[in-house]
Protein backbone atom coordinates (compact mmCIF):
# COMPACT_ATOMS: atom_id res chain seq x y z
CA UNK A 1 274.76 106.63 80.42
CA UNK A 2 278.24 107.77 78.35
CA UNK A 3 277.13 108.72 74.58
CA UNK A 4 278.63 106.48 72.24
CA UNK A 5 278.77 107.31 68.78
CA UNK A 6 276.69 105.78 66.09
CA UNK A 7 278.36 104.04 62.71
CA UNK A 8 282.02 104.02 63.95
CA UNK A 9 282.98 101.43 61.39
CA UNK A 10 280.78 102.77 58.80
CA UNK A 11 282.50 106.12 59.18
CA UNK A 12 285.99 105.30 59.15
CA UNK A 13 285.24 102.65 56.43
CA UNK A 14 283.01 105.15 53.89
CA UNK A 15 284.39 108.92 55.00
CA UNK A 16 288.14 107.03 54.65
CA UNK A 17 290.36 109.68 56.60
CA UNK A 18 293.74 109.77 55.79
CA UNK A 19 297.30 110.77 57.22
CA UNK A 20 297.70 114.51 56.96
CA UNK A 21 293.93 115.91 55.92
CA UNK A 22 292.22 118.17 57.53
CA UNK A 23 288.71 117.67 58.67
CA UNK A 24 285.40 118.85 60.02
CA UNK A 25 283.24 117.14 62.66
CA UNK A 26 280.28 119.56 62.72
CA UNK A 27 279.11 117.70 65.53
CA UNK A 28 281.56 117.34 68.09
CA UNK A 29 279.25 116.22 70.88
CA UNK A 30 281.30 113.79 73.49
CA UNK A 31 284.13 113.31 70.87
CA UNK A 32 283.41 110.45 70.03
CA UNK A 33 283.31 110.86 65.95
CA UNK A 34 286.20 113.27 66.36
CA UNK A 35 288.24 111.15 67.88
CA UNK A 36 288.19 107.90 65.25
CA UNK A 37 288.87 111.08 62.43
CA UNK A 38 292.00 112.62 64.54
CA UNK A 39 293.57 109.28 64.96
CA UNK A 40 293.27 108.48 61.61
CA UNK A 41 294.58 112.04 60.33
CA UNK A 42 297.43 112.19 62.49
CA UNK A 43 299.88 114.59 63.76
CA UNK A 44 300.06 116.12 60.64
CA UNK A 45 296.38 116.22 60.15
CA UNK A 46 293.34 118.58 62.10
CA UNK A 47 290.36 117.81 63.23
CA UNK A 48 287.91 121.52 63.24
CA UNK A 49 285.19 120.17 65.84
CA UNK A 50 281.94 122.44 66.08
CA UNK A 51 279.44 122.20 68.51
CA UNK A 52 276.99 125.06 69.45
CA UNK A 53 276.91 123.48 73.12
CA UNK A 54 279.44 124.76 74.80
CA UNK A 55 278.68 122.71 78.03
CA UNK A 56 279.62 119.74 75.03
CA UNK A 57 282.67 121.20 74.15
CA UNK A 58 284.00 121.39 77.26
CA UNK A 59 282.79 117.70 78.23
CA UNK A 60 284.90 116.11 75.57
CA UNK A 61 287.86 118.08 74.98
CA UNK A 62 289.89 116.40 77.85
CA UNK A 63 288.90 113.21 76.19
CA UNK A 64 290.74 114.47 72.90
CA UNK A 65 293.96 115.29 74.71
CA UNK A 66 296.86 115.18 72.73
CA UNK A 67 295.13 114.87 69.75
CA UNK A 68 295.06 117.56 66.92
CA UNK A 69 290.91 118.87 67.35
CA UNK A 70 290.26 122.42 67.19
CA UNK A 71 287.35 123.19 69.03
CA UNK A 72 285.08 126.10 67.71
CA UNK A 73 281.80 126.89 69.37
CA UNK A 74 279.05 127.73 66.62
CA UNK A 75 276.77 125.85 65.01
CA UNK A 76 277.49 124.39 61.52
CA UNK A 77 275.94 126.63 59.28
CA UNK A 78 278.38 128.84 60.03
CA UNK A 79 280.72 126.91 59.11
CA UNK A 80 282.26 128.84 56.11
CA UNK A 81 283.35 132.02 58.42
CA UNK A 82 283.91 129.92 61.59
CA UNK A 83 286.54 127.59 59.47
CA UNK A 84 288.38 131.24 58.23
CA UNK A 85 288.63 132.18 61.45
CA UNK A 86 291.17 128.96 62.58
CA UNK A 87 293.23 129.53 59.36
CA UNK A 88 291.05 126.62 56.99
CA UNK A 89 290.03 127.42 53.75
CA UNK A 90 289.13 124.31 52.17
CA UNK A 91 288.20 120.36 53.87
CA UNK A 92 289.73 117.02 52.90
CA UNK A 93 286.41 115.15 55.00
CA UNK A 94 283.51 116.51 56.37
CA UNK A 95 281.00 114.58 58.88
CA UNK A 96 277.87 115.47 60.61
CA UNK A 97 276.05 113.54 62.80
CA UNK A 98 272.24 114.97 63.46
CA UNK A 99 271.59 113.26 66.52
CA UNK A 100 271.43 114.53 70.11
CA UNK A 101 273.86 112.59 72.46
CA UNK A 102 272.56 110.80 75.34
CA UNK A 103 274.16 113.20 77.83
CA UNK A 104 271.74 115.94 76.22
CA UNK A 105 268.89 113.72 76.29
CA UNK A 106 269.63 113.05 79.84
CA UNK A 107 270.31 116.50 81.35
CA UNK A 108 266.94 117.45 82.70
CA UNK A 109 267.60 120.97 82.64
CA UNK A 110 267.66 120.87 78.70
CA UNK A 111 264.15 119.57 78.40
CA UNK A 112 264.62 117.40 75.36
CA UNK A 113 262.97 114.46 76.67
CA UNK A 114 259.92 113.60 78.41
CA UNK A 115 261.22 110.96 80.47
CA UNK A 116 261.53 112.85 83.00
CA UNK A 117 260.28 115.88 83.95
CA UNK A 118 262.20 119.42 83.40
CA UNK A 119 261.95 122.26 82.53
CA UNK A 120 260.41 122.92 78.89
CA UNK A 121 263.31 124.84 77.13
CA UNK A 122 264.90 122.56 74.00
CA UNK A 123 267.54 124.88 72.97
CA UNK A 124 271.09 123.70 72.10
CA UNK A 125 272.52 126.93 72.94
CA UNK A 126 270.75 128.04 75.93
CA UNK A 127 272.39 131.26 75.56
CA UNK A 128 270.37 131.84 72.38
CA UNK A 129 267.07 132.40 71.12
CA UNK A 130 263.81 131.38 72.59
CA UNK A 131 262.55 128.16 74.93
CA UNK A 132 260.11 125.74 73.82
CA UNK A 133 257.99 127.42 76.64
CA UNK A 134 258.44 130.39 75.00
CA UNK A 135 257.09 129.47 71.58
CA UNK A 136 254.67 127.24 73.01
CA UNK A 137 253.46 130.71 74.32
CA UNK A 138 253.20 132.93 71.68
CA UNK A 139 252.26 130.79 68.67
CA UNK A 140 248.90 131.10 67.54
CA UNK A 141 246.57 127.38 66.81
CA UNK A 142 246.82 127.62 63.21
CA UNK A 143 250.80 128.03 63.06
CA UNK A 144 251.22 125.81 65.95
CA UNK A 145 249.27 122.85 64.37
CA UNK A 146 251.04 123.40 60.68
CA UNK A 147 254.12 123.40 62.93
CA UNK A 148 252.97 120.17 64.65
CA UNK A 149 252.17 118.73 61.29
CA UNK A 150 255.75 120.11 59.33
CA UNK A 151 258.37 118.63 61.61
CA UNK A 152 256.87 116.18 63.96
CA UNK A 153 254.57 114.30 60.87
CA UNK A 154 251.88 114.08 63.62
CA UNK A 155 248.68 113.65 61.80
CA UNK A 156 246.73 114.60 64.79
CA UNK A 157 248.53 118.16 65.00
CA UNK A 158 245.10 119.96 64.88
CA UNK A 159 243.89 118.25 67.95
CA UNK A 160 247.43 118.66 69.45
CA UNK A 161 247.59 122.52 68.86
CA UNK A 162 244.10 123.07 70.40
CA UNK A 163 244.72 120.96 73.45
CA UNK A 164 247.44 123.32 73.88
CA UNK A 165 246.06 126.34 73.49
CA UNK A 166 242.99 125.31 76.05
CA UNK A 167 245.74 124.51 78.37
CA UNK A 168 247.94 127.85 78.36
CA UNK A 169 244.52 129.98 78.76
CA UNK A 170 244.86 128.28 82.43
CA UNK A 171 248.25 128.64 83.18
CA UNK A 172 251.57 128.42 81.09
CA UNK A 173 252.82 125.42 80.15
CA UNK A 174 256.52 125.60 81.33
CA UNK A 175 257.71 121.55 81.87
CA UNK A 176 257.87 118.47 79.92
CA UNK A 177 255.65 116.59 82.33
CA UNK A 178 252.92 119.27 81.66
CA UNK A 179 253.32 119.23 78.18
CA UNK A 180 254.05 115.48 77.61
CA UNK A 181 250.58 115.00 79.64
CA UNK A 182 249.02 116.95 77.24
CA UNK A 183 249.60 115.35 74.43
CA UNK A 184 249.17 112.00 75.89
CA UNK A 185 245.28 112.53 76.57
CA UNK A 186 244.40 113.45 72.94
CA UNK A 187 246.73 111.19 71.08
CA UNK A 188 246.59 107.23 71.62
CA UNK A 189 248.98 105.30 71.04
CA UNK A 190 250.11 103.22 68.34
CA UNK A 191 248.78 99.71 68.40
CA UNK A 192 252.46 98.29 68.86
CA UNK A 193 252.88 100.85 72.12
CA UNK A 194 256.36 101.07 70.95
CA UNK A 195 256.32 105.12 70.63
CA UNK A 196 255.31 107.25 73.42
CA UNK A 197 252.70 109.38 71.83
CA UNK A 198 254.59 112.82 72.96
CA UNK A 199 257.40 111.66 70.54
CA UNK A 200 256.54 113.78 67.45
CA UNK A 201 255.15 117.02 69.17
CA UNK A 202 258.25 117.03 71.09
CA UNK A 203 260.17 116.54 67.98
CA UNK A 204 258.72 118.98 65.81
CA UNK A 205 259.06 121.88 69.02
CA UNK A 206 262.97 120.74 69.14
CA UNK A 207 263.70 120.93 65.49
CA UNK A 208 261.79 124.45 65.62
CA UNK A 209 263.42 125.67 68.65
CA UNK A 210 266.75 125.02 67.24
CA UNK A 211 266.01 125.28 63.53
CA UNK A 212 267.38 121.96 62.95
CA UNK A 213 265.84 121.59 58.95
CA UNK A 214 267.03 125.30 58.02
CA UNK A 215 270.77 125.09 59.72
CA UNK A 216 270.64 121.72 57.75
CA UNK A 217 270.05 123.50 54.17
CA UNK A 218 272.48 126.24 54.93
CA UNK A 219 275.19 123.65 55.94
CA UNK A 220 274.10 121.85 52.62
CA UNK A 221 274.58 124.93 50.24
CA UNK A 222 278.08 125.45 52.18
CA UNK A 223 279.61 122.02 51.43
CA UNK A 224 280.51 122.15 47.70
CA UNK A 225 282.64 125.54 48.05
CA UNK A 226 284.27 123.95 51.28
CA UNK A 227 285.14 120.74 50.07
CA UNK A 228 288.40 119.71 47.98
CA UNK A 229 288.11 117.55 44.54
CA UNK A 230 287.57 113.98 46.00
CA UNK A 231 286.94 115.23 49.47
CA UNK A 232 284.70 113.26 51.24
CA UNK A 233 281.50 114.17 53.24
CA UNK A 234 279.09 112.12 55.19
CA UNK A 235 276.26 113.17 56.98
CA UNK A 236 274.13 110.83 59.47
CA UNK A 237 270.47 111.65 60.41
CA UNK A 238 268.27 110.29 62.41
CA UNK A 239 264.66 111.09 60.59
CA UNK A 240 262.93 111.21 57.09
CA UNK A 241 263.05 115.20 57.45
CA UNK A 242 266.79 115.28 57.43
CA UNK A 243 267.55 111.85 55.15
CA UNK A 244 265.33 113.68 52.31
CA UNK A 245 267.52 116.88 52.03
CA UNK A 246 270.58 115.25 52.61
CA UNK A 247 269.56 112.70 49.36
CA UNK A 248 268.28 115.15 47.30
CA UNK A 249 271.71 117.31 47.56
CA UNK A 250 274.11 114.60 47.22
CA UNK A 251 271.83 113.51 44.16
CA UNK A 252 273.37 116.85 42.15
CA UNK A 253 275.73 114.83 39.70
CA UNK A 254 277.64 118.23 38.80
CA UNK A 255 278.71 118.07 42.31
CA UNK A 256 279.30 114.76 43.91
CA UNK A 257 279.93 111.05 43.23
CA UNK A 258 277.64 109.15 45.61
CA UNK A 259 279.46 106.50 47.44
CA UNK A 260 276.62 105.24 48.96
CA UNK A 261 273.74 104.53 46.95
CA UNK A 262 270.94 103.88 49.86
CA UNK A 263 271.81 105.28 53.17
CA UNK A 264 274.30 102.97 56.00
CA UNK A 265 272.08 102.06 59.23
CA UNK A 266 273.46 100.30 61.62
CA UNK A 267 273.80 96.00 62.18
CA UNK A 268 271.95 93.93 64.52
CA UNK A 269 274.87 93.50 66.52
CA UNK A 270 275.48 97.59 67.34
CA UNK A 271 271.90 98.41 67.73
CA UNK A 272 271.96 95.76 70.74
CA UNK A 273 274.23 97.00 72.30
CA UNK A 274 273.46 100.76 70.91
CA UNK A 275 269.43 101.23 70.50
CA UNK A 276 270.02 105.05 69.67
CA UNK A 277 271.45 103.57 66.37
CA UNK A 278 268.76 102.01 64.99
CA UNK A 279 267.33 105.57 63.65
CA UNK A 280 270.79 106.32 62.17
CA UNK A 281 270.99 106.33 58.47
CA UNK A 282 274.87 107.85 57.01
CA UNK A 283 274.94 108.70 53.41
CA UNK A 284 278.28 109.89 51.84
CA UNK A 285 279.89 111.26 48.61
CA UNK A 286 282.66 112.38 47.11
CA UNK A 287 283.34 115.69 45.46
CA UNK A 288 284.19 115.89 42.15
């Protein structure tokens, strides 16, 4: 399955690119995003894409031939120094979207789903930091069930964290499978069976892993020195973890107009046709 981007209309309706500007997708994923921006912007205009995949990058660059995106490969909370370096200083648009593509999701090898098995590793930059496996290793009960709790909202972390720990005393836990299992026989499922009961362990290990929450804040307390007067940023997540600090900074009056006033999710007819869009809230606002 191809990734397609959430919100297109949303984003080109809201963010409002314009001939000549120069933007950043901090997300560049498969493109998609980037691409509705760069045709918008023109010839005359730039497109900075980040993505801290570099597998990604190189997936959807020949998709964006001929078009003026810059590719950088770092994540976007570096996004100050990384913009320097291609000769930006300041941003006429701005756009973020949280979300994993479906390529990710479906590349075994990355471990970010449970349906099917791989190995248990999480990490958008596999070059960097430490596996899911590795964490799942070292982490003691107490700061594995708080971490449980934190980022996946699973209100059964404590049993979650001590099924885990039994388990590793036996042997590591290294795959999905193993640890999806895991959680399965000490959490039941809701009584609509619509989420798999792994979902919020595995989310709460990913945003960890990756330090989704913290690269968030830092790309947060970035955006006001980056963006022009009336530049416009929009940033779509897909959970109440993200929505909340998005809200809360766009809510700083000093420092942006809101243009939306409750967060964009997606119509009936896109998440049809789109079901990874019906988590997808966009908020925007303008600089003042």
């Amino acid at each position: 399955m191809r990734h397609v981007s959430v919100l297109p209309a949303e984003v080109l309706a809201l963010l409002d690119p314009r001939p000549g500007e120069v933007w950043a997708d901090c997300t560049l994923g498969a493109g998609g995003h980037a691409r509705l921006i760069a045709e918008k912007v023109g010839p005359d205009g730039r497109v900075i894409g980040f993505d801290q995949d570099a597998a990604a990058i190189a997936a959807a660059m020949p998709g964006l031939a001929g078009l003026p995106v810059t590719p950088v490969h770092a994540n976007f909370d570096q996004i100050l120094t990384a913009l320097k370096s291609v000769g930006v200083i300041e941003l006429d648009g701005l756009l973020a979207d949280l979300g994993f593509s479906s390529d990710q999701l479906e590349d075994t090898s990355r471990g970010l789903s449970f349906q099917q098995d791989g190995p248990l590793d999480m990490r958008m930059d596999p070059s960097a930091g430490e596996s899911a496996a590795d964490l799942l290793a070292r982490v003691n009960e107490y700061d594995l069930a708080n971490l449980i709790f934190e980022y996946g909202e699973e209100r059964l972390s404590r049993r979650v964290a001590r099924k885990i720990v039994e388990a590793r005393k036996a042997a590591p836990i290294k795959t999905t499978g193993q640890l999806a299992d895991l959680v399965r026989s000490c959490v039941p499922r809701d009584k609509k069976g619509r989420i798999d009961p792994a979902t919020r362990t595995f989310q709460a290990l990913r945003i960890a892993v990756n330090d989704e929450l913290g690269a968030l804040d830092r790309l947060l307390a970035q955006l006001p020195r980056l963006m022009k007067a009336g530049g416009r940023a929009g940033i779509i997540s897909f959970h109440s973890l993200e929505d909340r600090r998005v809200k809360r900074a766009f809510q700083d009056k000093d420092l942006w107009d809101a243009v939306t006033k409750k967060p964009v999710q997606a119509g009936d007819a896109e998440t049809e046709t789109n079901p990874r869009a019906r988590s997808a809230k966009l908020r925007v606002a303008r600089r003042r």
